[in-house]
PDB file of N, CA and C in Angstrom:
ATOM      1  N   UNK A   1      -9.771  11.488 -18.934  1.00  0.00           N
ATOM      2  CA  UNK A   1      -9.467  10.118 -18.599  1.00  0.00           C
ATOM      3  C   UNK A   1      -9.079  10.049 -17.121  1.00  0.00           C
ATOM      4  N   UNK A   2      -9.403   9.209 -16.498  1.00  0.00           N
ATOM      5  CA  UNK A   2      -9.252   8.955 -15.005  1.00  0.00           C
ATOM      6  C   UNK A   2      -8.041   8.236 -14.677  1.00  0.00           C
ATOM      7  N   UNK A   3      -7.523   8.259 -13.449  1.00  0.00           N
ATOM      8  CA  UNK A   3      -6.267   7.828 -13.497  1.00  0.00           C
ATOM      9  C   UNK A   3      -6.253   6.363 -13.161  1.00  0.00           C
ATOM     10  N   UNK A   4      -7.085   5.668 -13.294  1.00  0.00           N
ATOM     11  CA  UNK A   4      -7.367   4.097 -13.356  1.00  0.00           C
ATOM     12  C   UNK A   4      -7.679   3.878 -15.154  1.00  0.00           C
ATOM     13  N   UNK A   5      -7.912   5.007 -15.691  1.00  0.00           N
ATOM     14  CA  UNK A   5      -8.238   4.506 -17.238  1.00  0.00           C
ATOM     15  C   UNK A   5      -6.169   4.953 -18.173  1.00  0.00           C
ATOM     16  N   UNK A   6      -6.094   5.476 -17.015  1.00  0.00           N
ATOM     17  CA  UNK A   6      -4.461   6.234 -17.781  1.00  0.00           C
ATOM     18  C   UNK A   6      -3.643   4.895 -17.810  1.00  0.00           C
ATOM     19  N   UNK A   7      -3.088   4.834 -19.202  1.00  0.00           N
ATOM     20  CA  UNK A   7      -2.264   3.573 -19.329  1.00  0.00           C
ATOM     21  C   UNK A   7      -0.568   3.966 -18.453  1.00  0.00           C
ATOM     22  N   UNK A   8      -0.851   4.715 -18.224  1.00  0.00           N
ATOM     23  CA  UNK A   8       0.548   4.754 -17.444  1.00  0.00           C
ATOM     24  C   UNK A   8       0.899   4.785 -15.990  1.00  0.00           C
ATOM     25  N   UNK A   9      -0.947   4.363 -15.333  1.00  0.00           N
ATOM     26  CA  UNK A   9      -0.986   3.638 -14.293  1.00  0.00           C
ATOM     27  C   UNK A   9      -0.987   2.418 -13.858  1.00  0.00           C
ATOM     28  N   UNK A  10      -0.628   1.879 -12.741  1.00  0.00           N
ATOM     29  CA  UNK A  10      -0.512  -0.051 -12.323  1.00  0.00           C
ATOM     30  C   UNK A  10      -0.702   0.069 -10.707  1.00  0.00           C
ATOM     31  N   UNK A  11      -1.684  -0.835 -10.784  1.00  0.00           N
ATOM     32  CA  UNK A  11      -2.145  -1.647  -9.436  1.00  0.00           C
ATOM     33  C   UNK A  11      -1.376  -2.454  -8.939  1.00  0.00           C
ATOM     34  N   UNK A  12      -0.855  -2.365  -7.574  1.00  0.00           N
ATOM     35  CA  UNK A  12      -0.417  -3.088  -6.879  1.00  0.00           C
ATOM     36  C   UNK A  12      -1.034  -3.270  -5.883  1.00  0.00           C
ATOM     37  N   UNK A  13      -0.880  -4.583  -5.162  1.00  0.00           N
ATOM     38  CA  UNK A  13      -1.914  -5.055  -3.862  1.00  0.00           C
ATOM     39  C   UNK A  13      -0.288  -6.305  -3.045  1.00  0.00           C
ATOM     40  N   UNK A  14      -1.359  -5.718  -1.529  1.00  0.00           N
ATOM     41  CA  UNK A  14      -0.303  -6.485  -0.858  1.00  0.00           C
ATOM     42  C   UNK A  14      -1.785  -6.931   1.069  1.00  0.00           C
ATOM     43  N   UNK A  15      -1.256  -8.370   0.991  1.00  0.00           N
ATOM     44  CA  UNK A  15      -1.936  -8.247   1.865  1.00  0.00           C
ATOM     45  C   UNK A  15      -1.275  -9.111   3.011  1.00  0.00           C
ATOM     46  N   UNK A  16      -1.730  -8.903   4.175  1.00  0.00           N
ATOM     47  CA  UNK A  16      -1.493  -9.775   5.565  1.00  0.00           C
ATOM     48  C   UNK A  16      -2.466 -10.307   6.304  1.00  0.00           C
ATOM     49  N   UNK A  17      -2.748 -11.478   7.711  1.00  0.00           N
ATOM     50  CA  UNK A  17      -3.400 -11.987   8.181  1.00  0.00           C
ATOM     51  C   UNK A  17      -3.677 -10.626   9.617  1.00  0.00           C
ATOM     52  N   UNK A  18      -4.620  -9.950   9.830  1.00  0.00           N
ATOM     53  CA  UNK A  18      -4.658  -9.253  10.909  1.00  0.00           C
ATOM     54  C   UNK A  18      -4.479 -10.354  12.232  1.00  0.00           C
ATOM     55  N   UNK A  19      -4.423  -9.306  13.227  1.00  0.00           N
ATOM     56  CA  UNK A  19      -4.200 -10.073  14.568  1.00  0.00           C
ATOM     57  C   UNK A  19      -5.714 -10.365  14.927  1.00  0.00           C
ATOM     58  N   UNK A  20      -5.589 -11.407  15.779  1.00  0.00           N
ATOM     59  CA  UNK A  20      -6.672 -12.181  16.402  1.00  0.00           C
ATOM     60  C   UNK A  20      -7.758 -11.389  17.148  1.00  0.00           C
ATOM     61  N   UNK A  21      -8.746 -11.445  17.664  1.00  0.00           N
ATOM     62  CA  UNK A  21      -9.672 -11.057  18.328  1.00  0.00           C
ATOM     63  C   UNK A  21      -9.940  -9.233  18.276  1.00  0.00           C
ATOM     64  N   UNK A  22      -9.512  -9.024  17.346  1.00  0.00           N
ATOM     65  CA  UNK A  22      -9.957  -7.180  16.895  1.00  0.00           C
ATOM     66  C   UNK A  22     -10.786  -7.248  16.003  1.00  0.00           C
ATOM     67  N   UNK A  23     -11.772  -6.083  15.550  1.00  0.00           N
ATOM     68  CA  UNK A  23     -12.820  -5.702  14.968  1.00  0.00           C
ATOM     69  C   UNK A  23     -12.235  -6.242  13.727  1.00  0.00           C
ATOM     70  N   UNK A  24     -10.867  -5.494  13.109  1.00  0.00           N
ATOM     71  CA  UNK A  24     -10.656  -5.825  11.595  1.00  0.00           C
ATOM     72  C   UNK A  24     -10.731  -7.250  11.228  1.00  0.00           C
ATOM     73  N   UNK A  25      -9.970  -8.330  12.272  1.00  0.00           N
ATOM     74  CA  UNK A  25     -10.421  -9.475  11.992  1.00  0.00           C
ATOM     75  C   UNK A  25     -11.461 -10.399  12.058  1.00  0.00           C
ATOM     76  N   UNK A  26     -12.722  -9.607  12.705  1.00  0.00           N
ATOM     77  CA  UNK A  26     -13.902 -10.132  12.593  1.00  0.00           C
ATOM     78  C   UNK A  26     -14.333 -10.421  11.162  1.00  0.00           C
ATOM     79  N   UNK A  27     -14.056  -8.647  10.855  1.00  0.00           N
ATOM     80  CA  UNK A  27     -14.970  -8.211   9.819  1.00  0.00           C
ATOM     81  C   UNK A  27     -13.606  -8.542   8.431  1.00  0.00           C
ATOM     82  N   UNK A  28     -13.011  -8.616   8.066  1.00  0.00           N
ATOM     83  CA  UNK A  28     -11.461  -9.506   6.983  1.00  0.00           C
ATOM     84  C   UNK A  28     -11.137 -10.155   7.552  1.00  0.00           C
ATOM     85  N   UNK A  29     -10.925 -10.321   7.980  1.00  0.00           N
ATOM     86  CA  UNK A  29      -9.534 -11.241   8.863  1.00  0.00           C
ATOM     87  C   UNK A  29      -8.209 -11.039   7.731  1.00  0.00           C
ATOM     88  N   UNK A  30      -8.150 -10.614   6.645  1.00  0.00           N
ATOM     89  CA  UNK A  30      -6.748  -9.799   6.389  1.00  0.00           C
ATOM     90  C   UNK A  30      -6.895  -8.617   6.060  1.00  0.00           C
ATOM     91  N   UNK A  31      -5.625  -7.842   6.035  1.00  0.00           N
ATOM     92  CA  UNK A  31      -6.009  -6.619   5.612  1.00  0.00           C
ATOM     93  C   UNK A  31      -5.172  -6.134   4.242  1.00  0.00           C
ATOM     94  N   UNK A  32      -5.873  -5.734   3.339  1.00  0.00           N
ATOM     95  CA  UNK A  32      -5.520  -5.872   2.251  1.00  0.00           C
ATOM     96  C   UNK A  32      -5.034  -3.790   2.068  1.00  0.00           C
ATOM     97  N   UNK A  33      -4.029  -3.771   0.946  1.00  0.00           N
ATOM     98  CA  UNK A  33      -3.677  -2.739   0.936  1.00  0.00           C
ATOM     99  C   UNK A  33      -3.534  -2.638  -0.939  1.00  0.00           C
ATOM    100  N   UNK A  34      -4.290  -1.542  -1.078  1.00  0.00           N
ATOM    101  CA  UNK A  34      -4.132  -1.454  -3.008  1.00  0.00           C
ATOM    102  C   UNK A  34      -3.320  -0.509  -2.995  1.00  0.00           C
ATOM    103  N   UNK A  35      -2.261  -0.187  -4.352  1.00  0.00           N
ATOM    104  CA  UNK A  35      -1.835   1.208  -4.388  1.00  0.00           C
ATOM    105  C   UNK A  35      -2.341   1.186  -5.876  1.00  0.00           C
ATOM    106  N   UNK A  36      -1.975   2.629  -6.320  1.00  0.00           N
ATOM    107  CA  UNK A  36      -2.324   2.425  -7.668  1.00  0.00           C
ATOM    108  C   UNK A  36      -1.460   3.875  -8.151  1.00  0.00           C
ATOM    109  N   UNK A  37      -0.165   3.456  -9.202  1.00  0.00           N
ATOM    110  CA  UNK A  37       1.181   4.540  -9.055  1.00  0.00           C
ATOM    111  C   UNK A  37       1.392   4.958 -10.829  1.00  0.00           C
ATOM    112  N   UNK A  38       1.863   5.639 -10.467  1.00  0.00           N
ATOM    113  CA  UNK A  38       2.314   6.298 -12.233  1.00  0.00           C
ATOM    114  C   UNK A  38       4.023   5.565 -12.302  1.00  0.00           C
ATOM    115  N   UNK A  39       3.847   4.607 -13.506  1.00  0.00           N
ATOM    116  CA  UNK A  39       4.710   3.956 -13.712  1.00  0.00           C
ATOM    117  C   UNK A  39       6.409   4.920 -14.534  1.00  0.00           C
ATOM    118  N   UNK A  40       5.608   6.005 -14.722  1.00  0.00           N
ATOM    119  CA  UNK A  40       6.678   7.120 -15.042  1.00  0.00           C
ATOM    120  C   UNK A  40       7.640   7.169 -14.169  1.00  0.00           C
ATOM    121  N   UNK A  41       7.088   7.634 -12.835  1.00  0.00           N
ATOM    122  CA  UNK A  41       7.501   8.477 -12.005  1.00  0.00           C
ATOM    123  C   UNK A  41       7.676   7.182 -10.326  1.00  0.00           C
ATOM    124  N   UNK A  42       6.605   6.523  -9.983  1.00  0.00           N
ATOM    125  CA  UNK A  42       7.046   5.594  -9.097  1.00  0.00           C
ATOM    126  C   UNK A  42       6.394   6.095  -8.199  1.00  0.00           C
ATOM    127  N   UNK A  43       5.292   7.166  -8.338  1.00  0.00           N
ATOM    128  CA  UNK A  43       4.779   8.105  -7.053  1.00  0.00           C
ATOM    129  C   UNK A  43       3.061   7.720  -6.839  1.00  0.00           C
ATOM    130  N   UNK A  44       2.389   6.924  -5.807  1.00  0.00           N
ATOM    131  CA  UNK A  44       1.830   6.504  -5.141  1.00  0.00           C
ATOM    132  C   UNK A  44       0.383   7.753  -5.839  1.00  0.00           C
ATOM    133  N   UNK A  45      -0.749   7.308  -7.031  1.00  0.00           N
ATOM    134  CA  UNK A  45      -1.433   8.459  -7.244  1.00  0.00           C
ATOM    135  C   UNK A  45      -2.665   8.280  -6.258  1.00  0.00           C
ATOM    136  N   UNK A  46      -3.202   7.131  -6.025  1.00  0.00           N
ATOM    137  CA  UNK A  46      -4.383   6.431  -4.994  1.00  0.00           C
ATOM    138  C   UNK A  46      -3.917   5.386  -4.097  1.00  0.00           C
ATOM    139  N   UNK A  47      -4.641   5.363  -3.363  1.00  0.00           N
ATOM    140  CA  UNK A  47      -4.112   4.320  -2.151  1.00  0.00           C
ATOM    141  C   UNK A  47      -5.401   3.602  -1.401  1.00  0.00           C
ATOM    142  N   UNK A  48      -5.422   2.401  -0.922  1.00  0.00           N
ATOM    143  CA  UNK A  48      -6.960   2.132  -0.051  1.00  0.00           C
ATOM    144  C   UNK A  48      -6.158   0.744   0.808  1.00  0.00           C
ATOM    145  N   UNK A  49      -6.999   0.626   1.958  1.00  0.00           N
ATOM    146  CA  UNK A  49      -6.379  -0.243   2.743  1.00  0.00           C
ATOM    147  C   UNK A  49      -8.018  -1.181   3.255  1.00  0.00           C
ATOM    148  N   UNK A  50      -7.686  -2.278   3.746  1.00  0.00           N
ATOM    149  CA  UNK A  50      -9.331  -2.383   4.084  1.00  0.00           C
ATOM    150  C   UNK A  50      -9.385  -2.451   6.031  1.00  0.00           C
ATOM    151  N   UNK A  51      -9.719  -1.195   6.202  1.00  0.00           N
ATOM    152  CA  UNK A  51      -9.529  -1.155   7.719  1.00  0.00           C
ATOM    153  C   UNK A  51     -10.697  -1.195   7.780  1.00  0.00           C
ATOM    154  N   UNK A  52     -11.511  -1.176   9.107  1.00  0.00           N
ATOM    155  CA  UNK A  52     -13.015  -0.781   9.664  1.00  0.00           C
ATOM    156  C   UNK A  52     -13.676   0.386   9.668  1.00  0.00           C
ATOM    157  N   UNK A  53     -12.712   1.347  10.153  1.00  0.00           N
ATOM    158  CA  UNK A  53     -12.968   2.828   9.918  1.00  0.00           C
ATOM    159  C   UNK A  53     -12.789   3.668   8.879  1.00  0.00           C
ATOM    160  N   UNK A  54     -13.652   4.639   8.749  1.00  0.00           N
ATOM    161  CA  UNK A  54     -13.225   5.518   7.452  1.00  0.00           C
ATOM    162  C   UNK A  54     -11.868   6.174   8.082  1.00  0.00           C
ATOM    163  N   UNK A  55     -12.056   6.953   9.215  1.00  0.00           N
ATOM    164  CA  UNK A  55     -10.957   7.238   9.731  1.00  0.00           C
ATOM    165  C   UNK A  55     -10.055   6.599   9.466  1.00  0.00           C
ATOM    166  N   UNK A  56      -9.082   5.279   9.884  1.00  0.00           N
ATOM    167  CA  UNK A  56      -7.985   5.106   9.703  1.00  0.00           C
ATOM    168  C   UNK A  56      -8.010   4.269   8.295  1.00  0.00           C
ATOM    169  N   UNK A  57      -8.974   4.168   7.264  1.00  0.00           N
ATOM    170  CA  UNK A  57      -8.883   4.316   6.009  1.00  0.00           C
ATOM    171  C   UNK A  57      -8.416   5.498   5.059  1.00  0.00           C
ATOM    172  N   UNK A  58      -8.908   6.804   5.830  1.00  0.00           N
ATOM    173  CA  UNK A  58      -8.124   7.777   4.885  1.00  0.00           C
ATOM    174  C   UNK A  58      -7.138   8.242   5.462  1.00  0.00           C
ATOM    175  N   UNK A  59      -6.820   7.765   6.548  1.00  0.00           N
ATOM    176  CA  UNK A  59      -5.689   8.128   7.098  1.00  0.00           C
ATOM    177  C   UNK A  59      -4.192   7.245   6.554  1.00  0.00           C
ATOM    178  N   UNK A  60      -4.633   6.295   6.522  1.00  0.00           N
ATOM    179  CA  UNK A  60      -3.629   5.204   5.735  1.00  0.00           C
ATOM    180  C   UNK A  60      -3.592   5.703   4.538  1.00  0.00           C
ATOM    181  N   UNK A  61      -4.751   5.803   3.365  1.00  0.00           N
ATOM    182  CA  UNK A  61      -4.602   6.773   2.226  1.00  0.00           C
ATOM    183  C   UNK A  61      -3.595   7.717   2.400  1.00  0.00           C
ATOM    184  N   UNK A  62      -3.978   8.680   3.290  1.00  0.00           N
ATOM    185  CA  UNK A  62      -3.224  10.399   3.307  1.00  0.00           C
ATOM    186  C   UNK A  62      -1.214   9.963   3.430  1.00  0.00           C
ATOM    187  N   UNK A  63      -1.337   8.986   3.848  1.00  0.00           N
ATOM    188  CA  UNK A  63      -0.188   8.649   4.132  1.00  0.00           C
ATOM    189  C   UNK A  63       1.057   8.292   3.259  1.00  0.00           C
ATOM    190  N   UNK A  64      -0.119   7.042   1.958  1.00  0.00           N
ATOM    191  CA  UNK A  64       0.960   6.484   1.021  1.00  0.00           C
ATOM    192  C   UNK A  64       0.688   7.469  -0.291  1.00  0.00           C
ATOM    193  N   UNK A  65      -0.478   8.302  -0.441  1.00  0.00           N
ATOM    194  CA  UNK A  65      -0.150   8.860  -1.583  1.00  0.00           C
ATOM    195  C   UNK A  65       0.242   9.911  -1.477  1.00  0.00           C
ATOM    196  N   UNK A  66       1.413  10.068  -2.684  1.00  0.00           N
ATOM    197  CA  UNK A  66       2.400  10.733  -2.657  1.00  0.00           C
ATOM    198  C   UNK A  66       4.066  10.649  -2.759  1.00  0.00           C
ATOM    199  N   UNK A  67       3.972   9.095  -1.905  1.00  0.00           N
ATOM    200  CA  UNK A  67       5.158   8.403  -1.709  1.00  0.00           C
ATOM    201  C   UNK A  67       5.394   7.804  -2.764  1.00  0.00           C
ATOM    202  N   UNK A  68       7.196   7.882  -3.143  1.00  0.00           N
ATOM    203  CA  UNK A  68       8.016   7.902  -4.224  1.00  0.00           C
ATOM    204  C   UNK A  68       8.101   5.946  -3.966  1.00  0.00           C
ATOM    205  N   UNK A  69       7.533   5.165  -4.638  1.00  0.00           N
ATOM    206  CA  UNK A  69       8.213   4.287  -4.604  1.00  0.00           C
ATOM    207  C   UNK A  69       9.544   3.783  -4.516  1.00  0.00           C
ATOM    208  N   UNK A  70      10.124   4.679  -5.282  1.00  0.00           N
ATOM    209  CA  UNK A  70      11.718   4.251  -6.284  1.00  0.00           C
ATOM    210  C   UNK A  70      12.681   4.683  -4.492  1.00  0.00           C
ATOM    211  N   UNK A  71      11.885   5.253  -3.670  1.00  0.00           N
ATOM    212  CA  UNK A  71      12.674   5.835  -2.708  1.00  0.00           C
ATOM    213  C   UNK A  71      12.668   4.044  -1.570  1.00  0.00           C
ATOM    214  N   UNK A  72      12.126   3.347  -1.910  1.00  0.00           N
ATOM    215  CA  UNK A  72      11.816   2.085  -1.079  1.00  0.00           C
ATOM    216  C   UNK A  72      10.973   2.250  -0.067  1.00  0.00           C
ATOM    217  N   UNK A  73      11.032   1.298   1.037  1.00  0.00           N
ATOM    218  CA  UNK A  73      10.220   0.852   2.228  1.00  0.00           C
ATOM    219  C   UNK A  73      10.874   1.792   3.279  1.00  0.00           C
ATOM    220  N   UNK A  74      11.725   2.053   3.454  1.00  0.00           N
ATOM    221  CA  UNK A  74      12.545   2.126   4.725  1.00  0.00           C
ATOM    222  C   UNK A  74      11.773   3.819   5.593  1.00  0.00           C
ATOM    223  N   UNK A  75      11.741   4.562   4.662  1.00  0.00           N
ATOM    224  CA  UNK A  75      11.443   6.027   4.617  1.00  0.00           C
ATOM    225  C   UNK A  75       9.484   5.556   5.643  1.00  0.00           C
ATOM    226  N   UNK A  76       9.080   5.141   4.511  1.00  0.00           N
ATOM    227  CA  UNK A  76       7.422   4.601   4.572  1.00  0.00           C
ATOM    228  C   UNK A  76       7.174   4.265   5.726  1.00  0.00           C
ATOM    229  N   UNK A  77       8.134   2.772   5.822  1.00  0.00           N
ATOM    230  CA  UNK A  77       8.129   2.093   7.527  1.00  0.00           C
ATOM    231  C   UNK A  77       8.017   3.163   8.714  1.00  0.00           C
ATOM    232  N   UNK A  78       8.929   3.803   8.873  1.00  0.00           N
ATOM    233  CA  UNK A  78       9.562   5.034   9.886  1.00  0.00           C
ATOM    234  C   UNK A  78       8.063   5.877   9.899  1.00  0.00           C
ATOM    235  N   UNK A  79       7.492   6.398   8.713  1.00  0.00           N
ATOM    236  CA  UNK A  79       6.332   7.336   8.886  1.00  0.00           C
ATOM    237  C   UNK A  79       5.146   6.490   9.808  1.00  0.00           C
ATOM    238  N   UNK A  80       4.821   5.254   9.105  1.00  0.00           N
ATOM    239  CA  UNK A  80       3.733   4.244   9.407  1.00  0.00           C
ATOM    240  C   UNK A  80       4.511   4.289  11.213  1.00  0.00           C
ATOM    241  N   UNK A  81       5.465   3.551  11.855  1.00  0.00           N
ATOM    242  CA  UNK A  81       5.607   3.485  12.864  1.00  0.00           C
ATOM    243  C   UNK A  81       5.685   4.909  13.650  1.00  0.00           C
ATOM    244  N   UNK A  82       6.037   6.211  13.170  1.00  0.00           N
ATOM    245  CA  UNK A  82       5.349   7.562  13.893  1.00  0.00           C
ATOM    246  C   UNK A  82       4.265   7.495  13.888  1.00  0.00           C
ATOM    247  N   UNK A  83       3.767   7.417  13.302  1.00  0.00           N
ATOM    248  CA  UNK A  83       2.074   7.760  13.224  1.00  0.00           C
ATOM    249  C   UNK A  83       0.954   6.940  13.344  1.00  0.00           C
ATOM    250  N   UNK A  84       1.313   5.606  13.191  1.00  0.00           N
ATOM    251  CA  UNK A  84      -0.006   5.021  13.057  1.00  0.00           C
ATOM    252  C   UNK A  84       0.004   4.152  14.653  1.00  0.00           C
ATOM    253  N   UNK A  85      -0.790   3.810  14.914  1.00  0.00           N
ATOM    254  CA  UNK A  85      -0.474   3.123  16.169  1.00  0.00           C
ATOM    255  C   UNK A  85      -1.863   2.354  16.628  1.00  0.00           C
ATOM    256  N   UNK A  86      -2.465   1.755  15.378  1.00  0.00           N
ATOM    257  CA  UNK A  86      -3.757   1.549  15.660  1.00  0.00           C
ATOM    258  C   UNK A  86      -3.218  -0.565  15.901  1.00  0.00           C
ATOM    259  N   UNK A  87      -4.453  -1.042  16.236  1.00  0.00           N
ATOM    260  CA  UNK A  87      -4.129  -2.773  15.756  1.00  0.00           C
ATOM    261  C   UNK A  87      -3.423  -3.439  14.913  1.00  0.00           C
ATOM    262  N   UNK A  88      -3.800  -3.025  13.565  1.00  0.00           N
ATOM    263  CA  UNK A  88      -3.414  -3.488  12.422  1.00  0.00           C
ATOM    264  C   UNK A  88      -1.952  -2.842  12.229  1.00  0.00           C
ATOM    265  N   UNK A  89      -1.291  -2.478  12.986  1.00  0.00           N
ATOM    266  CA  UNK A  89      -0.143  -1.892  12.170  1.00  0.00           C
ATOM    267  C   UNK A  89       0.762  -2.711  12.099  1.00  0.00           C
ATOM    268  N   UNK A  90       1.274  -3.841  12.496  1.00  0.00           N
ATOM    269  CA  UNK A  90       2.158  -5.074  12.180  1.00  0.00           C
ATOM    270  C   UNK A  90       1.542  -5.547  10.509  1.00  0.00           C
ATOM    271  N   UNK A  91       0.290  -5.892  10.052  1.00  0.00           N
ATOM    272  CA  UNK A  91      -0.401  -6.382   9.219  1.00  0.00           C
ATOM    273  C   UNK A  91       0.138  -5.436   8.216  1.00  0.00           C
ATOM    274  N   UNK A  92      -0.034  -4.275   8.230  1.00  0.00           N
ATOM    275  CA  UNK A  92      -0.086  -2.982   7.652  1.00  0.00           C
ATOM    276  C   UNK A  92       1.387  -3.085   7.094  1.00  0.00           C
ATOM    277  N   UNK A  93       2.238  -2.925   7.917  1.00  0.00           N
ATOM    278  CA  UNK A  93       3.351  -3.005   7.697  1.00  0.00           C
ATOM    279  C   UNK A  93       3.824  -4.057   6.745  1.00  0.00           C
ATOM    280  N   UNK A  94       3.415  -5.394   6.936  1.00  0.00           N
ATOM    281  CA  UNK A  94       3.848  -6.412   6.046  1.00  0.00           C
ATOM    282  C   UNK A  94       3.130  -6.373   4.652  1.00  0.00           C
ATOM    283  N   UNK A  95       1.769  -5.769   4.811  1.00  0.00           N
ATOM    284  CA  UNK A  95       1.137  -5.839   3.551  1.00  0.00           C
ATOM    285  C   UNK A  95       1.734  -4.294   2.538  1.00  0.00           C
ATOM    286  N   UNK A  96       2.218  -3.331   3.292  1.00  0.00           N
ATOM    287  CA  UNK A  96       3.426  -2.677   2.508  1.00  0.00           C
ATOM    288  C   UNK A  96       4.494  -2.935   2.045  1.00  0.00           C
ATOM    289  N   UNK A  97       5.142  -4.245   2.798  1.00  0.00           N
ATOM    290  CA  UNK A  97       6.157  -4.586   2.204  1.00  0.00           C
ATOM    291  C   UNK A  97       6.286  -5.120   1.135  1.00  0.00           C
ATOM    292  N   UNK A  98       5.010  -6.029   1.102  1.00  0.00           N
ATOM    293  CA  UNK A  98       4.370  -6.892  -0.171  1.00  0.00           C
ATOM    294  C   UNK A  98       4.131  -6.177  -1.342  1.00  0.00           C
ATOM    295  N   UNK A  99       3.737  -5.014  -0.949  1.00  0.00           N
ATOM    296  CA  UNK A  99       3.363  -3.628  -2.549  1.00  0.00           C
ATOM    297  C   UNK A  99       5.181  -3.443  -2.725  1.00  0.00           C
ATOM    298  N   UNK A 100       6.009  -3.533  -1.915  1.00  0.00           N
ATOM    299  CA  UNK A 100       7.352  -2.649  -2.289  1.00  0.00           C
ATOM    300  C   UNK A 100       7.931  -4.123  -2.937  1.00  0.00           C
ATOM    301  N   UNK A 101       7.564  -5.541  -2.607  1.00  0.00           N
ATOM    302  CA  UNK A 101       8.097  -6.382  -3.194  1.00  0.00           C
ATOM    303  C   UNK A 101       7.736  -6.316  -4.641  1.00  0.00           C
ATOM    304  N   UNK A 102       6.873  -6.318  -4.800  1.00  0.00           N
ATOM    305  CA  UNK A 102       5.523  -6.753  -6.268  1.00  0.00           C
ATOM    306  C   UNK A 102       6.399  -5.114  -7.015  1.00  0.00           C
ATOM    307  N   UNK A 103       6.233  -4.128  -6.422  1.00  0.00           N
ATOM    308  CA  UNK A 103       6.814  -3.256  -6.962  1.00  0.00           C
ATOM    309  C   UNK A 103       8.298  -3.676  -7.851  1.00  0.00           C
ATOM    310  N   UNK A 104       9.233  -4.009  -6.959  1.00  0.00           N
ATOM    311  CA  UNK A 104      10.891  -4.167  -7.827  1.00  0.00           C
ATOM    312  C   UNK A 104      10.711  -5.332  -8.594  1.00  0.00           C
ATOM    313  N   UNK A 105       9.715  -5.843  -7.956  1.00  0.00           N
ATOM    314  CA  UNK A 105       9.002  -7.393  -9.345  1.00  0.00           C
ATOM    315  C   UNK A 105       8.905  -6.730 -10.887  1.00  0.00           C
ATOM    316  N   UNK A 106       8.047  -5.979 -10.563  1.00  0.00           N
ATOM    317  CA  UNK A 106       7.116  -5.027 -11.847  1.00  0.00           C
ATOM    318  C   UNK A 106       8.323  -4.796 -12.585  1.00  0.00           C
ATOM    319  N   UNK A 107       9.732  -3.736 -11.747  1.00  0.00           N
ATOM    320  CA  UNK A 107      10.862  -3.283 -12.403  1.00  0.00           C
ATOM    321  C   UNK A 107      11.455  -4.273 -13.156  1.00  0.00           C
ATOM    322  N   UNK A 108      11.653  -5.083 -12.495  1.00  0.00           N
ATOM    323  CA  UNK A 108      12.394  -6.202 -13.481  1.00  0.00           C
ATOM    324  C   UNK A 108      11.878  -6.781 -14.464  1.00  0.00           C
ATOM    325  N   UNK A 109      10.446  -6.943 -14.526  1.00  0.00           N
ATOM    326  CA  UNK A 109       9.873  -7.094 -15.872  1.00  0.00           C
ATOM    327  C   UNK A 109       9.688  -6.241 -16.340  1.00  0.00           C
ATOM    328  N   UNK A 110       9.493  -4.973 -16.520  1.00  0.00           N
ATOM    329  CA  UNK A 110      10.029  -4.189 -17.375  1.00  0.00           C
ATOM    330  C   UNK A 110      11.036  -3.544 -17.958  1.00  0.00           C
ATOM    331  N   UNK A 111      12.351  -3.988 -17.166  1.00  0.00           N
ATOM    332  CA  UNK A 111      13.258  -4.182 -17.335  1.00  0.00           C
ATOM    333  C   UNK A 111      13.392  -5.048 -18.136  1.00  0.00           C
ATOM    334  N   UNK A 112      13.294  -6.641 -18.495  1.00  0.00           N
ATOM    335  CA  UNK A 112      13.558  -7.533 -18.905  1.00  0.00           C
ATOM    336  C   UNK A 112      12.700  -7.536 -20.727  1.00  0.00           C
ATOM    337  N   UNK A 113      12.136  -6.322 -20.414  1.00  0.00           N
ATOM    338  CA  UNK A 113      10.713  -6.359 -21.765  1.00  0.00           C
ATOM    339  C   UNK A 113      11.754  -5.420 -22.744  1.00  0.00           C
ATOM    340  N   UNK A 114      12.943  -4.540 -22.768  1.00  0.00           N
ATOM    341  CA  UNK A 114      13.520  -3.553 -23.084  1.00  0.00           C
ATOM    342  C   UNK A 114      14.196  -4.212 -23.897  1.00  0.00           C
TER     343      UNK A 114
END
């Protein structure tokens, strides 16, 4: 079974408006960010972002999977601002925040289902 068919995975998506006059906003004009996490554990199993390049597509990948949700944004932010330094990284940034919102969303309804 694949880990999109495993019931103990969940999709989250978060997206932002890219900045003006760059390639990504030609070609989206937002940039959308999927995760897709083991609801066990809170740990990031796939990741996809919609950049232009494969490059800073699997590079954004290499980045969030792995990462502990339950640990929050703050850790994530700090890596994304070392490392990434392409256009989109304001976009990037907010459309992560949006997966960490939708995330403590998720908690509380499953919380609330108990």
């Amino acid at each position: 079974m694949s880990a999109t068919q495993d019931q103990n995975t969940v999709l989250l998506s978060g997206y932002a408006k890219l900045p003006n006059n760059t390639t990504a906003e030609t070609v989206y004009q937002f940039l959308a960010v999927a995760i897709l996490f083991d609801k066990r554990t809170g740990i990031i199993l796939e990741a996809e972002a919609s950049m232009v390049t494969n490059l800073a597509r699997r590079f954004v990948s290499e980045l969030l999977v792995g990462y502990d949700l339950n640990d929050g944004p703050a850790e994530l932010m700090e890596t994304f601002e070392e490392h990434y330094h392409g256009n989109a990284k304001r976009a990037l940034e907010t459309a992560m925040r949006m997966v960490f919102t939708k995330y403590e969303d998720y908690l509380k309804e499953q919380k609330a289902k108990q």
